[in-house]
N, C-alpha and C. Protein backbone atom coordinates (compact mmCIF):
# COMPACT_ATOMS: atom_id res chain seq x y z
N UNK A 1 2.09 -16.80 29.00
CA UNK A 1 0.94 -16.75 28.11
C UNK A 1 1.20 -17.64 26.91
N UNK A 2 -0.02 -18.33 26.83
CA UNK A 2 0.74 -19.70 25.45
C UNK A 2 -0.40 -19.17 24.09
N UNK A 3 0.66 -18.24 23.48
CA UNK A 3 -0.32 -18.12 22.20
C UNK A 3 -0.64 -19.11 21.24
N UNK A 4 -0.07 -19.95 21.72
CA UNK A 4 -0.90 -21.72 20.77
C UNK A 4 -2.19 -21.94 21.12
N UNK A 5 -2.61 -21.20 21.98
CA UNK A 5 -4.17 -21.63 22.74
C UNK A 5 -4.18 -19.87 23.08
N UNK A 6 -4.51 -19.06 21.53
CA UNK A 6 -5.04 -17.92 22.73
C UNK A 6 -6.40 -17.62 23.26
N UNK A 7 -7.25 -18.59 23.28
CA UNK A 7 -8.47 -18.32 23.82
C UNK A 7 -7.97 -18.66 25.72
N UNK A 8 -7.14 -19.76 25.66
CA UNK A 8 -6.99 -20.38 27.31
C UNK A 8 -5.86 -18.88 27.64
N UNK A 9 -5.08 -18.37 26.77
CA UNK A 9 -4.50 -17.12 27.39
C UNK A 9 -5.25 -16.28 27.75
N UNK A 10 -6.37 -15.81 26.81
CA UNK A 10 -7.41 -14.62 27.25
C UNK A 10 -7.78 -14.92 28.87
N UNK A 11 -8.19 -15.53 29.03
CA UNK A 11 -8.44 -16.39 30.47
C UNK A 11 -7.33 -15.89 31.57
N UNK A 12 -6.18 -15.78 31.31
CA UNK A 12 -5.27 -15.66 32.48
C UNK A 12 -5.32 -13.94 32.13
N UNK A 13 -4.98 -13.58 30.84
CA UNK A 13 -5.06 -12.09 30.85
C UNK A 13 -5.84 -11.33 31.40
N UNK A 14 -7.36 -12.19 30.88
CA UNK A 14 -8.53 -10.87 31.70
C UNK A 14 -8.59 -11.24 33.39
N UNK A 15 -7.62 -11.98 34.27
CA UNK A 15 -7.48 -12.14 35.55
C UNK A 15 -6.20 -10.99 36.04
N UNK A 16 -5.30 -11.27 35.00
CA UNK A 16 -4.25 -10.41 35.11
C UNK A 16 -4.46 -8.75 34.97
N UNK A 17 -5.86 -8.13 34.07
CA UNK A 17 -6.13 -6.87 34.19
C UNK A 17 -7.03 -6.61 34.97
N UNK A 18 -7.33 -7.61 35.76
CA UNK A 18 -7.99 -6.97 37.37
C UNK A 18 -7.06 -6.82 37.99
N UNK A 19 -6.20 -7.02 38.18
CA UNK A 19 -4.67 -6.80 39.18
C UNK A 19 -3.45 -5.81 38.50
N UNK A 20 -3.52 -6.13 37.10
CA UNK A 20 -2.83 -4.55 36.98
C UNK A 20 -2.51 -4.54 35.30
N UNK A 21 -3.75 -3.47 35.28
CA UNK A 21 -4.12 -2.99 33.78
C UNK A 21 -3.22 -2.06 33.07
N UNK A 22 -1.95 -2.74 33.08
CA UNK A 22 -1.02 -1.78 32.37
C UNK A 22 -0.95 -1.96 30.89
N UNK A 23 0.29 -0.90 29.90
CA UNK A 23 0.27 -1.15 29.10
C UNK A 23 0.95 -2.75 28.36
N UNK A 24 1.96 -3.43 29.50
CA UNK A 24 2.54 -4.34 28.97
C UNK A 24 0.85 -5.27 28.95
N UNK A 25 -0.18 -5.30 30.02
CA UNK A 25 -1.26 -6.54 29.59
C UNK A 25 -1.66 -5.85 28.64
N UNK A 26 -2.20 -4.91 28.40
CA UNK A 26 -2.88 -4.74 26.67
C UNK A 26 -2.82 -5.14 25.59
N UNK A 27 -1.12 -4.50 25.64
CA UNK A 27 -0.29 -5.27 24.72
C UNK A 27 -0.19 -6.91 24.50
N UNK A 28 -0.50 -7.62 25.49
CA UNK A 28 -0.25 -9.24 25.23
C UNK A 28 -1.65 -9.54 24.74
N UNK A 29 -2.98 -8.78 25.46
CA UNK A 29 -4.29 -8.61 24.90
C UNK A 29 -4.35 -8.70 23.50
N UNK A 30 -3.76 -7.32 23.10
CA UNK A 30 -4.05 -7.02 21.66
C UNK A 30 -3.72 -8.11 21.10
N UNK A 31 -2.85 -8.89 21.13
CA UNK A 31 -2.01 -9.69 19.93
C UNK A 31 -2.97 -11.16 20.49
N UNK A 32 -3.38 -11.67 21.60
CA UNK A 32 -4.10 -12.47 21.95
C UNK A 32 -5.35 -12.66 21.17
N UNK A 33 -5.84 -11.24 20.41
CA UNK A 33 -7.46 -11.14 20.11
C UNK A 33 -6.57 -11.05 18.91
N UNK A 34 -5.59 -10.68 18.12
CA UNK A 34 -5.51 -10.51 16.59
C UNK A 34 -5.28 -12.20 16.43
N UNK A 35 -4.78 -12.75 16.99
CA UNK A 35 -4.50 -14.63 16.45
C UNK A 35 -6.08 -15.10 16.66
N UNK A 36 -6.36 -14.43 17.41
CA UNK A 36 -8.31 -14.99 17.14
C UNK A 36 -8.96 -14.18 16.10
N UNK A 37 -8.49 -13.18 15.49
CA UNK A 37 -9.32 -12.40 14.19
C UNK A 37 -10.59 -11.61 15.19
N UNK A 38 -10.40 -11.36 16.34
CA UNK A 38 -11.53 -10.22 17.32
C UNK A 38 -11.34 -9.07 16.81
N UNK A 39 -11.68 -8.69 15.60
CA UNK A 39 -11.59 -6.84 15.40
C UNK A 39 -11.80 -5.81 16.61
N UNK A 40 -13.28 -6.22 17.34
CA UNK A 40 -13.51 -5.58 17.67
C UNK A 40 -12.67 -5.19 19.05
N UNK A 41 -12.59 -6.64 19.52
CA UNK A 41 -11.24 -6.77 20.86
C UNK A 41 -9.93 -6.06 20.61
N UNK A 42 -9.53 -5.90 19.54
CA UNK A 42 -8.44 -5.32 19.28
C UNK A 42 -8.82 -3.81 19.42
N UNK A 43 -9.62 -3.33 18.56
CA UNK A 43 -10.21 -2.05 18.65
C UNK A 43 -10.29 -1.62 20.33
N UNK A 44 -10.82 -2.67 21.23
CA UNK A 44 -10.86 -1.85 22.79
C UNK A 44 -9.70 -1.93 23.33
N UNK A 45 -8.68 -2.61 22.98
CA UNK A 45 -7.30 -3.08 23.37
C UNK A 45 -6.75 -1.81 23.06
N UNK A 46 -6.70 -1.69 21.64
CA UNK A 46 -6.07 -0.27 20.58
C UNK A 46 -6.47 0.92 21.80
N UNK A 47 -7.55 1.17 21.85
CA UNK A 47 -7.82 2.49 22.55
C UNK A 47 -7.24 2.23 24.42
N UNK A 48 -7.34 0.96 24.89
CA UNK A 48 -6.30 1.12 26.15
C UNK A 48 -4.98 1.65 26.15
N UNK A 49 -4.54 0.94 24.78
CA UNK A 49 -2.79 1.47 24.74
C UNK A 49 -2.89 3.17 24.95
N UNK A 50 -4.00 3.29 24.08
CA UNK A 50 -3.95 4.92 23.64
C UNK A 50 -3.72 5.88 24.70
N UNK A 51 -4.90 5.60 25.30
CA UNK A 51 -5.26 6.40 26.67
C UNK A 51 -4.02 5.80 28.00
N UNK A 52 -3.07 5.03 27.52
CA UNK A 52 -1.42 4.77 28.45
C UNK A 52 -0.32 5.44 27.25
N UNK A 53 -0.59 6.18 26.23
CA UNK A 53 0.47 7.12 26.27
C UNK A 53 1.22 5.59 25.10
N UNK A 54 0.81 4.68 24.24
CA UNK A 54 1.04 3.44 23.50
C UNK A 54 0.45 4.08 22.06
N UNK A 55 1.25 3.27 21.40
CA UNK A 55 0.85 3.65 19.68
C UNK A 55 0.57 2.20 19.19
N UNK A 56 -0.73 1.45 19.04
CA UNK A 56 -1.09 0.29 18.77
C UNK A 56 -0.56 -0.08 17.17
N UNK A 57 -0.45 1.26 16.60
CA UNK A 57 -0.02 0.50 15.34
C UNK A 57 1.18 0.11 15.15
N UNK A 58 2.47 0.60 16.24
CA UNK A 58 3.84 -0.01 16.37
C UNK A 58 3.52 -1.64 16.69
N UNK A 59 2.78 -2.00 17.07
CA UNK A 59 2.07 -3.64 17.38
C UNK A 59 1.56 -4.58 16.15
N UNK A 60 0.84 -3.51 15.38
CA UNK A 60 0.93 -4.32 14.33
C UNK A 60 1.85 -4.36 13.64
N UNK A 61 2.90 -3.24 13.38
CA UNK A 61 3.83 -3.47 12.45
C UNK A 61 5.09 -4.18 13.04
N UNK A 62 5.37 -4.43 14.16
CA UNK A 62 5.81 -5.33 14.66
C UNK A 62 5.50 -7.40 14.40
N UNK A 63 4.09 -7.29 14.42
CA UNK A 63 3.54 -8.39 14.34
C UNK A 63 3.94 -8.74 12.86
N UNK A 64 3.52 -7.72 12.39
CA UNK A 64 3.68 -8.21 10.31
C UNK A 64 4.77 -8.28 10.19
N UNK A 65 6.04 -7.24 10.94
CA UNK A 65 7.29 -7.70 10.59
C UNK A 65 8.05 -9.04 11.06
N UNK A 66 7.53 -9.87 12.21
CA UNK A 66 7.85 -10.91 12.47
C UNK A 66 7.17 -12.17 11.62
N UNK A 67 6.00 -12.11 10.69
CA UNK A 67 5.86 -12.88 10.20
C UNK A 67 6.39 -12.70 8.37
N UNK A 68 6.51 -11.30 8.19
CA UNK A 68 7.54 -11.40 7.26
C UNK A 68 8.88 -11.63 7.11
N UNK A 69 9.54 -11.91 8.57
CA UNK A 69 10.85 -12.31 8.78
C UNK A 69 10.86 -13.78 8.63
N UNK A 70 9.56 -14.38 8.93
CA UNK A 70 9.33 -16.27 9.03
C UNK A 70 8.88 -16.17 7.28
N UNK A 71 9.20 -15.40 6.28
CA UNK A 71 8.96 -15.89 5.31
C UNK A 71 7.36 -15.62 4.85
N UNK A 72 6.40 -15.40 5.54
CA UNK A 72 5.03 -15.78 5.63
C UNK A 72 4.42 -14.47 5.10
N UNK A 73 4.95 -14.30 3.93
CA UNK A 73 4.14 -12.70 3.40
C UNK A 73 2.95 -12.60 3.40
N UNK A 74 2.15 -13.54 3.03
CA UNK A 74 0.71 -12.92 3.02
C UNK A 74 -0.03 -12.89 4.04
N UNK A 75 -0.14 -13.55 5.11
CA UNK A 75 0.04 -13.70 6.87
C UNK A 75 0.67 -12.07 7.00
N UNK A 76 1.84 -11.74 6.51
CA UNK A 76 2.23 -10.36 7.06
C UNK A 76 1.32 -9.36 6.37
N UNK A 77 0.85 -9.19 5.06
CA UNK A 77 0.02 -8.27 4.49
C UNK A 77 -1.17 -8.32 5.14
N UNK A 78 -1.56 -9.87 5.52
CA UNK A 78 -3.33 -9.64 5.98
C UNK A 78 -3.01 -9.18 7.66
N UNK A 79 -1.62 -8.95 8.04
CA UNK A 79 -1.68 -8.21 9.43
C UNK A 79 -2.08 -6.80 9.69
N UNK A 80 -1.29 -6.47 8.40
CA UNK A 80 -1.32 -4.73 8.54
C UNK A 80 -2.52 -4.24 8.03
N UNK A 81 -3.22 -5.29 7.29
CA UNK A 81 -4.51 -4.95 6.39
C UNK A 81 -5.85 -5.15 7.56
N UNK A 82 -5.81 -5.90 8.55
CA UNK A 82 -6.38 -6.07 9.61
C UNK A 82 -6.12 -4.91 10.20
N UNK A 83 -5.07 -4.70 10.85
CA UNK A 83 -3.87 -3.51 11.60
C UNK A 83 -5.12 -1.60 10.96
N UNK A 84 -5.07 -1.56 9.56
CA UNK A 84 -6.11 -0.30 8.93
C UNK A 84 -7.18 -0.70 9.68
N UNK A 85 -7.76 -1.12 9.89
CA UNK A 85 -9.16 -1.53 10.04
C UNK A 85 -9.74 -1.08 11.76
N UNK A 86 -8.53 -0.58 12.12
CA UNK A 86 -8.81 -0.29 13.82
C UNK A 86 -9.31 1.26 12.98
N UNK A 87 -9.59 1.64 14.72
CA UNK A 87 -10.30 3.65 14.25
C UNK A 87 -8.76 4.05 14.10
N UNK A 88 -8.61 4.80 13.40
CA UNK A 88 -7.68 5.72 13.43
C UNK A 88 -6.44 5.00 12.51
N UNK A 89 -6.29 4.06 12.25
CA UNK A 89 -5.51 3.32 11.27
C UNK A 89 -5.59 3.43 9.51
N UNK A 90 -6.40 4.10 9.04
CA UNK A 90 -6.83 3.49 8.03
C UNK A 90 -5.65 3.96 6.96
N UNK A 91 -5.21 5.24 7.84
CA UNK A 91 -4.36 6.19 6.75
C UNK A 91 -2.98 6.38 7.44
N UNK A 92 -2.60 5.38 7.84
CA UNK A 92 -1.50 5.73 8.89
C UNK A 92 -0.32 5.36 8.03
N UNK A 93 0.68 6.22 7.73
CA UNK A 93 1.92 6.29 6.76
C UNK A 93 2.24 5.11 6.97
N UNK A 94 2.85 5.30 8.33
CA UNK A 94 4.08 3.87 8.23
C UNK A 94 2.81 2.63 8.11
N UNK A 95 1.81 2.50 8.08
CA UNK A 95 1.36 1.33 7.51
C UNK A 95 1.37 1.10 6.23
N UNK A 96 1.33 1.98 6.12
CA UNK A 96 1.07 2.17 4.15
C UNK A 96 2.90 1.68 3.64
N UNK A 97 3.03 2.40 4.62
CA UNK A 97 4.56 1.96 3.38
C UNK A 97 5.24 0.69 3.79
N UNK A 98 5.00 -0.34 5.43
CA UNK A 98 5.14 -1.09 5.07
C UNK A 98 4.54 -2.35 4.77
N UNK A 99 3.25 -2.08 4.48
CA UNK A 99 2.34 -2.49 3.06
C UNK A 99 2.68 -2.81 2.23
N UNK A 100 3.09 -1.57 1.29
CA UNK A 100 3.58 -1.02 0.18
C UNK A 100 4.64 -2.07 -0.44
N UNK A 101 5.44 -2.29 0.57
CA UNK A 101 6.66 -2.81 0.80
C UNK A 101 6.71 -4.17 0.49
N UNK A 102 5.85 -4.65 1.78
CA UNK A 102 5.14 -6.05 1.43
C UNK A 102 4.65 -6.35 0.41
N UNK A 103 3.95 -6.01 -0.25
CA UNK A 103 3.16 -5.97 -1.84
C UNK A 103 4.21 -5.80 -2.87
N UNK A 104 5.05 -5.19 -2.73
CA UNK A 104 6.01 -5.64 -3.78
C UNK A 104 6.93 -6.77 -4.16
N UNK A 105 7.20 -7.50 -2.12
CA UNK A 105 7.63 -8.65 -1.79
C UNK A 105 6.44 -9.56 -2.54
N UNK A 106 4.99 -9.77 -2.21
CA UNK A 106 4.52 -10.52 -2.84
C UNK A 106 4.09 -10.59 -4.51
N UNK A 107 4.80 -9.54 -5.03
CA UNK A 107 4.60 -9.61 -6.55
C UNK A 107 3.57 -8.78 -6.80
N UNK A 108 2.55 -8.39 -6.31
CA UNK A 108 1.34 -7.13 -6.34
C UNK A 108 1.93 -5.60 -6.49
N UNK A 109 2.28 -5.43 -7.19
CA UNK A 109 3.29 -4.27 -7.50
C UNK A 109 2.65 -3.11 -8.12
N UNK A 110 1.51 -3.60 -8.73
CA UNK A 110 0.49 -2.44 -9.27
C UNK A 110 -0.12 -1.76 -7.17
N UNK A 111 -0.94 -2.75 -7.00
CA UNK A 111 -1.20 -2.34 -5.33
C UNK A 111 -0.11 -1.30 -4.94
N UNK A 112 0.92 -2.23 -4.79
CA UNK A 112 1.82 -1.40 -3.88
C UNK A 112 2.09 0.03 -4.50
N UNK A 113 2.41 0.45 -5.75
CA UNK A 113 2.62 1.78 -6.16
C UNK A 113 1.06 2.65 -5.69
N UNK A 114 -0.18 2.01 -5.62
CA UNK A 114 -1.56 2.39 -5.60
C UNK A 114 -1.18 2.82 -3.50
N UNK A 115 -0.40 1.46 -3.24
CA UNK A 115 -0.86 2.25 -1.67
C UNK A 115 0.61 3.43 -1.40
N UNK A 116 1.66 3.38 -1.79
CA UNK A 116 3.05 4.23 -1.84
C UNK A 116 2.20 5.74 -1.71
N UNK A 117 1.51 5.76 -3.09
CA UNK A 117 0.61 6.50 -3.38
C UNK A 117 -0.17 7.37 -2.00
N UNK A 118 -1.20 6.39 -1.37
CA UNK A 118 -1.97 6.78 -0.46
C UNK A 118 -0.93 7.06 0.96
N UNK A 119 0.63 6.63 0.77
CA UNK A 119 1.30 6.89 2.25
C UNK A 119 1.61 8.15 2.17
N UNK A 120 1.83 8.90 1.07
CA UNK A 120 2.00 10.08 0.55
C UNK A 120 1.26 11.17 0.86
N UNK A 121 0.00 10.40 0.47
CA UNK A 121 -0.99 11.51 0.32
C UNK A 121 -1.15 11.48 2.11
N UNK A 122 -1.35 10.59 3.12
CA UNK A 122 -1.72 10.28 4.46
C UNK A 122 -0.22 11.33 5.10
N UNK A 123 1.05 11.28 4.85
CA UNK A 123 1.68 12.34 5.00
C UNK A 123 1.59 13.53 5.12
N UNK A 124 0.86 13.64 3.61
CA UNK A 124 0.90 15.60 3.64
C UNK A 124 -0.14 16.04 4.61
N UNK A 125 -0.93 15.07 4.98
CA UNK A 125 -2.30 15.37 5.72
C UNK A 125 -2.35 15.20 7.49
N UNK A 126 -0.92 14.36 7.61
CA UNK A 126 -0.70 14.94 9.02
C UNK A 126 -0.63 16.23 9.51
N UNK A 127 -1.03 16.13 11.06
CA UNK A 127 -0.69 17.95 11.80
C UNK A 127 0.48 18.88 11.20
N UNK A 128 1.70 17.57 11.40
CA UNK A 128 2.84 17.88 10.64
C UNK A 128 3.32 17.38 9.52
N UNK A 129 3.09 17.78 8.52
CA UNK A 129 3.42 17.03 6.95
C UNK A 129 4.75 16.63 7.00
N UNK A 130 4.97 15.30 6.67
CA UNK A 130 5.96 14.94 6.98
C UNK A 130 6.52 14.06 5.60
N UNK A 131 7.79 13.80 4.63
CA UNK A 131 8.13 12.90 4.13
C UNK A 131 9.28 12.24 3.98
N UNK A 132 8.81 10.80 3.34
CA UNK A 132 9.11 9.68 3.69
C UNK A 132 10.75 9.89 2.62
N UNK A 133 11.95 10.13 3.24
CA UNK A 133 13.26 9.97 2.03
C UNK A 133 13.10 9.20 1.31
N UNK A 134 12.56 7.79 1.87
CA UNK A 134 12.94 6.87 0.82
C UNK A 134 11.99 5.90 0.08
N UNK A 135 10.85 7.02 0.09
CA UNK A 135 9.35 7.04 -0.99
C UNK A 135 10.07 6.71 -2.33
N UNK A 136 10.58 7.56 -2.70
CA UNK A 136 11.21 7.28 -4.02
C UNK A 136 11.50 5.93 -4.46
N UNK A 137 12.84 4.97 -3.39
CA UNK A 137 13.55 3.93 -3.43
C UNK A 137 12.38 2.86 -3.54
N UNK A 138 11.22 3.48 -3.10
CA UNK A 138 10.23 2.25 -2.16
C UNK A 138 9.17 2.08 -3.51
N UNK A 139 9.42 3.60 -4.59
CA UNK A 139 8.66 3.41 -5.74
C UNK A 139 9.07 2.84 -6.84
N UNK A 140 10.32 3.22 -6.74
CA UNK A 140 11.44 2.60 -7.81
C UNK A 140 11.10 0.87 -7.85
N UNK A 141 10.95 0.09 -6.47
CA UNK A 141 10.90 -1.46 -6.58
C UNK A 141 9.61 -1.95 -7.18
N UNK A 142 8.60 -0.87 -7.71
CA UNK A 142 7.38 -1.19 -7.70
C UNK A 142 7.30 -1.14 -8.87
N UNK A 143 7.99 -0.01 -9.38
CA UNK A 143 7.63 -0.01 -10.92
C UNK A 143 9.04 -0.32 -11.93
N UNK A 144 10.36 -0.54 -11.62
CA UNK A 144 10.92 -2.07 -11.64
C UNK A 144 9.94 -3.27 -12.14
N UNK A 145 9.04 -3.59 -10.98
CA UNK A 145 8.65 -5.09 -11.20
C UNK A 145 7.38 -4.84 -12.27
N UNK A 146 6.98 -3.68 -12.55
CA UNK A 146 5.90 -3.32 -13.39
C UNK A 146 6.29 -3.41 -14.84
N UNK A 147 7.96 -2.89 -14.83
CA UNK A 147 8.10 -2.58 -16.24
C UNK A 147 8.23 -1.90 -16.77
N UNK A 148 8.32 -0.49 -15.83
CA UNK A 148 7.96 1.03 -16.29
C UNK A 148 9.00 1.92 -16.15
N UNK A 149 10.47 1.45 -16.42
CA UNK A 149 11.95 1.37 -16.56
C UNK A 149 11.85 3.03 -16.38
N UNK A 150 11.68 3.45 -17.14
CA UNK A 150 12.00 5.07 -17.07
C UNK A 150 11.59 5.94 -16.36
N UNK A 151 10.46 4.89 -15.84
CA UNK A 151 9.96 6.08 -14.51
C UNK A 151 10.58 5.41 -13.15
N UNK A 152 10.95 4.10 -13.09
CA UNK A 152 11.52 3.62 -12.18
C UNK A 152 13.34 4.76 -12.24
N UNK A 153 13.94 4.71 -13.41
CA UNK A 153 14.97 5.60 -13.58
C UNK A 153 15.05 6.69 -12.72
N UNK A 154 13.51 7.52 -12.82
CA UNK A 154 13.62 8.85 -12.56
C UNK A 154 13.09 9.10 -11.42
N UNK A 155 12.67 7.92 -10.50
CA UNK A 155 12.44 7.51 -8.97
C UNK A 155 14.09 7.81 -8.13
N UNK A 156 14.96 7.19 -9.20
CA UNK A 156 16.39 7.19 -8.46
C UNK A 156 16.96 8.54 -8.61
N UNK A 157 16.68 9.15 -9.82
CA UNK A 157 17.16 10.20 -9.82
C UNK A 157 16.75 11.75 -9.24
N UNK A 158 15.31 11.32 -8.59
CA UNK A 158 14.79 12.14 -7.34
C UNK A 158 15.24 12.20 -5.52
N UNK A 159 15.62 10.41 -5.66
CA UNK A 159 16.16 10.63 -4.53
C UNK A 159 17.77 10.69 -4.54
N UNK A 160 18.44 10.36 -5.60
CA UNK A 160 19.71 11.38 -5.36
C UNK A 160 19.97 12.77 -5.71
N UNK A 161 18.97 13.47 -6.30
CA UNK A 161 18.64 14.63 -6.28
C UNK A 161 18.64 15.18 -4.84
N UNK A 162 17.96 14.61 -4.21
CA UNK A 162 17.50 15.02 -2.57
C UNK A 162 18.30 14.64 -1.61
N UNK A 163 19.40 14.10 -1.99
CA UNK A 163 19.82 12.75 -0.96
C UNK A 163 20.67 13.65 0.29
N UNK A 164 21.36 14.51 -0.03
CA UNK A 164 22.26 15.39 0.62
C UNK A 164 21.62 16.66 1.48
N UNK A 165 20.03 16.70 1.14
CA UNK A 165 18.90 17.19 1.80
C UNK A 165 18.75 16.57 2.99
N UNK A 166 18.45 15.25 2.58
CA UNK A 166 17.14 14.45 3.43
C UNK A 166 18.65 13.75 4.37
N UNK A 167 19.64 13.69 3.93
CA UNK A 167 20.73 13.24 4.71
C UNK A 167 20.71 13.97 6.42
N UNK A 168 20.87 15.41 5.70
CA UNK A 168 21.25 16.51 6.83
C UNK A 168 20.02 16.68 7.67
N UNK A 169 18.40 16.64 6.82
CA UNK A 169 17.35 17.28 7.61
C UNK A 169 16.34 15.67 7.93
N UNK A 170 16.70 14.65 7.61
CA UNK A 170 16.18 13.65 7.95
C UNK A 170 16.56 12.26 8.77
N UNK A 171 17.83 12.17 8.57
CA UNK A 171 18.65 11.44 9.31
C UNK A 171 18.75 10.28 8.24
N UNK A 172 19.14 10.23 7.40
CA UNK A 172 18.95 9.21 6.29
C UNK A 172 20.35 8.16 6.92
N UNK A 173 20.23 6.76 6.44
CA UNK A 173 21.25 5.83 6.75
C UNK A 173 22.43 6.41 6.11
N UNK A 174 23.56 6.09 6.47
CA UNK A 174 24.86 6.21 5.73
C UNK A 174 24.85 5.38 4.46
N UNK A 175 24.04 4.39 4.57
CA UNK A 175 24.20 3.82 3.31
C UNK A 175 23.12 4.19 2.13
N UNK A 176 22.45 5.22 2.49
CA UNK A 176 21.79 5.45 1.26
C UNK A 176 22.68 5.25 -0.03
N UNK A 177 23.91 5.95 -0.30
CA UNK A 177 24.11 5.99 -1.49
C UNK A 177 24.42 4.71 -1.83
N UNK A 178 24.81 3.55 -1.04
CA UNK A 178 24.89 2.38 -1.97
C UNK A 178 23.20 1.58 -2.04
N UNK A 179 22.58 1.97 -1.45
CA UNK A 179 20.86 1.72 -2.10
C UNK A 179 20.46 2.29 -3.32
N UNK A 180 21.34 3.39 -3.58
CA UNK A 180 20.82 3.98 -4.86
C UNK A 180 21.81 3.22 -6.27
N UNK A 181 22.72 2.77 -5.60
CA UNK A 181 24.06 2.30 -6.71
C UNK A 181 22.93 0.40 -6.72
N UNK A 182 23.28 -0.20 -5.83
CA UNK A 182 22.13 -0.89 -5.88
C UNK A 182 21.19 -1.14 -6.81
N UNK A 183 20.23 -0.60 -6.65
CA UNK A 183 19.20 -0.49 -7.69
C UNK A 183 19.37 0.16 -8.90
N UNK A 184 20.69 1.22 -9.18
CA UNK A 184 21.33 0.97 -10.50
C UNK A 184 21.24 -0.21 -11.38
N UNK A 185 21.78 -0.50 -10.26
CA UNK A 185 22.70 -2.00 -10.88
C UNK A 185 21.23 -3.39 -11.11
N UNK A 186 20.28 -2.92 -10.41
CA UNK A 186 19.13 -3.58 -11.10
C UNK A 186 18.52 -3.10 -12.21
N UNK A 187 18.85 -1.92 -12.52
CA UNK A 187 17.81 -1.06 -13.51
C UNK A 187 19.12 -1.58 -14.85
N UNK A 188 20.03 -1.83 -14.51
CA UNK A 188 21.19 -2.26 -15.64
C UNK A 188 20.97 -3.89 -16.05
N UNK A 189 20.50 -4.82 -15.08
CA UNK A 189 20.10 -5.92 -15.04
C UNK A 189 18.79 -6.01 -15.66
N UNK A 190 17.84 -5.51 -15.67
CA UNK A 190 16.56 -6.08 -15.92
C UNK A 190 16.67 -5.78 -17.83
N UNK A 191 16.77 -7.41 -18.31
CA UNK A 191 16.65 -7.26 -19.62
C UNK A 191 15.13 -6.82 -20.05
N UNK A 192 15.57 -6.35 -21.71
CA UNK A 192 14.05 -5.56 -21.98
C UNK A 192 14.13 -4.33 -21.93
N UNK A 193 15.08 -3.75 -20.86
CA UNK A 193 15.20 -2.18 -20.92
C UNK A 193 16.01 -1.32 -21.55
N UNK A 194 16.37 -0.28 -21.93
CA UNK A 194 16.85 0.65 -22.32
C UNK A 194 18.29 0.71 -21.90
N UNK A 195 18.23 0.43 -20.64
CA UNK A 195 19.62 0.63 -19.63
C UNK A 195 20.37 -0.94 -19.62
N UNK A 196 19.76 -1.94 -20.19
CA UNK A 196 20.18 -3.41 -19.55
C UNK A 196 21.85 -2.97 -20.44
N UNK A 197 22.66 -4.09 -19.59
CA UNK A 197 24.02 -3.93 -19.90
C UNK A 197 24.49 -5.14 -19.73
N UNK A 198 24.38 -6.33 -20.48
CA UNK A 198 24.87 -7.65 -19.95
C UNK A 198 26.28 -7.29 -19.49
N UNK A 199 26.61 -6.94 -19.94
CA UNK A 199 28.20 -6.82 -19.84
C UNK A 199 28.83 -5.86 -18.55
């Protein structure tokens, strides 16, 4: 399939799902109709995965994470921002946070605390309320770049508050605690603040 030409791919695909409409053709579907901007193609794609037991939004966040790996942040934000826009996307955590994420990569840092915000709230409102360990870490970079030193402070000092929690009942990396020493060591760096320490 040559996604340099995905209109001449659509062509071999919709031959290929008369012969066998699995989840791997959907999948080459979906991403065929997102390089053409087809909302709506994606949307009937989205609901094939569904009804095969597929989570379409692991596709987009896949997609955004490969073009945020090529450097191409705003290409990766307008993926996942496309990515909401299917049914059932609009409030979906892990989009939000790595959104969130993205938006802080591109300097939009007010946004990103605004969507951190909404991954939160899209959490508690799952079947199973579920949260994110490292909401905190992910708020701390936001308001860091905002300026808002003391509440960025007390971002870190929530999640090492929790850390020995979310370790045991969440599966947190081994390296959390040097993510939190880490961003110390930025909150000690950023002149202007309270905490800066040239020294």
């Amino acid at each position: 399939v040559n996604f340099e030409r995905p209109k001449d791919a659509l062509v071999t695909l919709q031959e290929l799902e008369t012969i066998r409409p699995d989840a791997a053709c959907y999948k080459v579907m979906f991403n065929a109709h997102f390089r053409l901007g087809d909302l709506e193609a994606q949307a009937q794609d989205a609901a094939k995965l569904v009804e095969l037991g597929e989570d379409p939004a692991t596709l987009v966040g896949d997609r955004s994470a490969f073009l945020a790996e090529a450097r191409r942040i705003d290409e990766a934000i307008a993926a996942i921002e496309s990515g909401r826009l299917l049914p059932g996307q609009a409030h979906n955590p892990e989009l939000l946070r790595q959104l969130g994420s993205l938006l802080v990569e591109a300097g939009r840092c007010a946004e990103a605390l605004t969507t951190f915000q909404m991954q939160e709230s899209a959490e508690h409102n799952l079947p199973e309320p579920a949260d994110d360990p490292y909401l905190p870490l992910n708020r701390f970079q936001a308001l860091l770049c905002l300026g808002r030193h003391a509440e960025a402070a007390a971002q870190l000092d929530l999640f090492d508050s929790n850390l020995a929690i979310t370790e045991a009942e969440a599966g947190l990396d081994p390296q959390a605690h040097a993510s939190v020493l880490n961003r110390r060591a930025q909150l000690l760096l950023a002149p202007g603040t309270p905490y800066y320490d040239p020294a």
